[in-house]
C-alpha atoms as a PDB file:
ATOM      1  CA  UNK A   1     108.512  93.762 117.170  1.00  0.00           C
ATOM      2  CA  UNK A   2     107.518  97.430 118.373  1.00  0.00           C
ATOM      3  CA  UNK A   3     104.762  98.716 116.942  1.00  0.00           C
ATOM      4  CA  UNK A   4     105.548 101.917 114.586  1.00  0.00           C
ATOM      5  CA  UNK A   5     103.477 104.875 113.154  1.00  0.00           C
ATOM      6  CA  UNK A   6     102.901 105.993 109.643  1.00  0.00           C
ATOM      7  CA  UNK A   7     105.351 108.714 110.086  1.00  0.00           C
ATOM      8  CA  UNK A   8     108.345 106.308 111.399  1.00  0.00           C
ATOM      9  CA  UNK A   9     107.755 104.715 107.935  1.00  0.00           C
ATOM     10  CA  UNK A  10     107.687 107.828 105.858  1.00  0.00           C
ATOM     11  CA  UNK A  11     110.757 109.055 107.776  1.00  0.00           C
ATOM     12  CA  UNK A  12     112.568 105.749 106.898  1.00  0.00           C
ATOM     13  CA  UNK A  13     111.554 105.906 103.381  1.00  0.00           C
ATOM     14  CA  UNK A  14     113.069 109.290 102.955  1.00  0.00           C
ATOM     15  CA  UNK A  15     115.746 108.713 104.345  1.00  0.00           C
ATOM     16  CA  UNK A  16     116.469 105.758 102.012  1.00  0.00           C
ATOM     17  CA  UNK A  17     115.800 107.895  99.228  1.00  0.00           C
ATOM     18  CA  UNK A  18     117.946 110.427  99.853  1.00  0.00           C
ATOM     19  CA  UNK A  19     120.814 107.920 100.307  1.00  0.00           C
ATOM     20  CA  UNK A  20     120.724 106.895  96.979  1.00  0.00           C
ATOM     21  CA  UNK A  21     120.613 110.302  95.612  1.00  0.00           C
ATOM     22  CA  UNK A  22     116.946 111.047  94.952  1.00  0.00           C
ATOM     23  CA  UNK A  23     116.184 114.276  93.951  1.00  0.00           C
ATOM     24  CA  UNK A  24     113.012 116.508  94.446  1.00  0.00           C
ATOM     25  CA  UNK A  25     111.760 114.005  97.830  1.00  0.00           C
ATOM     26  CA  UNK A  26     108.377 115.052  98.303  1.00  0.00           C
ATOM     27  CA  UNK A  27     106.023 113.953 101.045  1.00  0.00           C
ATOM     28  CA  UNK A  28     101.892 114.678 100.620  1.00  0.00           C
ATOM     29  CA  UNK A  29      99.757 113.490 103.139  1.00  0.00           C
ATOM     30  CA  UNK A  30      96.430 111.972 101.235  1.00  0.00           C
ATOM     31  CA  UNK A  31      94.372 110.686 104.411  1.00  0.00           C
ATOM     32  CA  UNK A  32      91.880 112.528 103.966  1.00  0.00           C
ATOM     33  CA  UNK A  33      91.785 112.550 100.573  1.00  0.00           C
ATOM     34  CA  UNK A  34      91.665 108.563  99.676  1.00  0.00           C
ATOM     35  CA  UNK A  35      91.369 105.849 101.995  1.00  0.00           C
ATOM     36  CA  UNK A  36      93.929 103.397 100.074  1.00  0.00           C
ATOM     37  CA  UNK A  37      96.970 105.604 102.103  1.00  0.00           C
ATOM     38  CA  UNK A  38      98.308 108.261 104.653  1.00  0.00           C
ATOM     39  CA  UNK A  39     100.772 109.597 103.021  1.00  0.00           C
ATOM     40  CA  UNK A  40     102.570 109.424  99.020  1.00  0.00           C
ATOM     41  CA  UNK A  41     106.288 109.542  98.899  1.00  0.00           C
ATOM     42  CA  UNK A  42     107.213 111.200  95.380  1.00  0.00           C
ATOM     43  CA  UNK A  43     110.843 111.468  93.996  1.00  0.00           C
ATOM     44  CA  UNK A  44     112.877 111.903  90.573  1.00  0.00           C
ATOM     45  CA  UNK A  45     115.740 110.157  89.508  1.00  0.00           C
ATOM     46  CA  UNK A  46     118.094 110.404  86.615  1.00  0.00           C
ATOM     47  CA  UNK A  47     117.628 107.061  85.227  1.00  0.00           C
ATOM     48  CA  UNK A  48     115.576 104.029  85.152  1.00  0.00           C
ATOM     49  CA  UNK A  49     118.245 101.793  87.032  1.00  0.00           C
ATOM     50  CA  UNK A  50     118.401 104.822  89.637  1.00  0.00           C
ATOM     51  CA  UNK A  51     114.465 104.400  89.846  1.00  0.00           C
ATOM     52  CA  UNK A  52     114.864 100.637  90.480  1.00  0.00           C
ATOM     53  CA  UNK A  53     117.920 101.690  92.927  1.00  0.00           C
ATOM     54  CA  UNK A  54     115.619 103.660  95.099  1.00  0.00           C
ATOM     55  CA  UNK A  55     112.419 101.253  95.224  1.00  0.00           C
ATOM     56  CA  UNK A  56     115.069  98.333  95.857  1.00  0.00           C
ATOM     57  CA  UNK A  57     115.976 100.665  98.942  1.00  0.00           C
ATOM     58  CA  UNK A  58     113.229 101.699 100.310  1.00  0.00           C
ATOM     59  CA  UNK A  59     111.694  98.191 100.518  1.00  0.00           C
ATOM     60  CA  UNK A  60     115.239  96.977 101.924  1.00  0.00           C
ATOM     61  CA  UNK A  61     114.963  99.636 104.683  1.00  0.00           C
ATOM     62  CA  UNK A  62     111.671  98.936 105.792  1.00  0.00           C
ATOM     63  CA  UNK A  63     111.889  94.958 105.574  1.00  0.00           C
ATOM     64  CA  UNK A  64     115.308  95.045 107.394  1.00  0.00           C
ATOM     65  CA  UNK A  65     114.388  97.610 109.814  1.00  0.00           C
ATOM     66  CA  UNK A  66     110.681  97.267 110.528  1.00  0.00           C
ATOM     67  CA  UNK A  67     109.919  94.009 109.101  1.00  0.00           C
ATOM     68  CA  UNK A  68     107.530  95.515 106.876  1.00  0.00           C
ATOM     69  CA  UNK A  69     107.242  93.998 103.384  1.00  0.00           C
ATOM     70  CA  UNK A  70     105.081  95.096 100.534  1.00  0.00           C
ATOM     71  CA  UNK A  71     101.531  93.285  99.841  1.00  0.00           C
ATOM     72  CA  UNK A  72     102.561  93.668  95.921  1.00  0.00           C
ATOM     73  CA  UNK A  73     104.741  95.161  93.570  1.00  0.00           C
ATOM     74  CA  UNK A  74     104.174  96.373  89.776  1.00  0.00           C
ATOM     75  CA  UNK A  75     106.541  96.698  86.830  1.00  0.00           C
ATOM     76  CA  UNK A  76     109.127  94.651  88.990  1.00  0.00           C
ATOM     77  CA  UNK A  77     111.730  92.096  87.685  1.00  0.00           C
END
């Protein structure tokens, strides 16, 4: 598996979110704010089931295309 940067994973993330029609995609880079990321990816939706349709996607994209799964996810059926 190639090894990827932060900003390969931020890319993909956008782009996932804008697929499924998320609005206001915002990108802030926290490094040297906090230590527990790089970077916060911040978007609105219409709807909770749009909400769940975009964090569904993201972690699709990045598992299928990077292999990268999250440690842990909150609030998730």
């Amino acid at each position: 598996m190639p090894n990827h940067d932060t900003r390969t994973y931020v890319k993909a993330m956008v782009q996932a979110l804008d697929s499924k029609r998320g609005e206001d995609i915002q990108v802030l880079k926290v490094g040297d704010l906090t230590s527990i990321a790089e970077y916060f990816v911040i978007c609105t939706a219409n709807s909770t089931t749009q909400v769940k349709t975009l964090a569904d996607e993201v972690e699709f994209r990045l598992k299928t295309d990077y292999n990268v799964v999250p440690h842990h996810v909150e609030g998730h059926d």
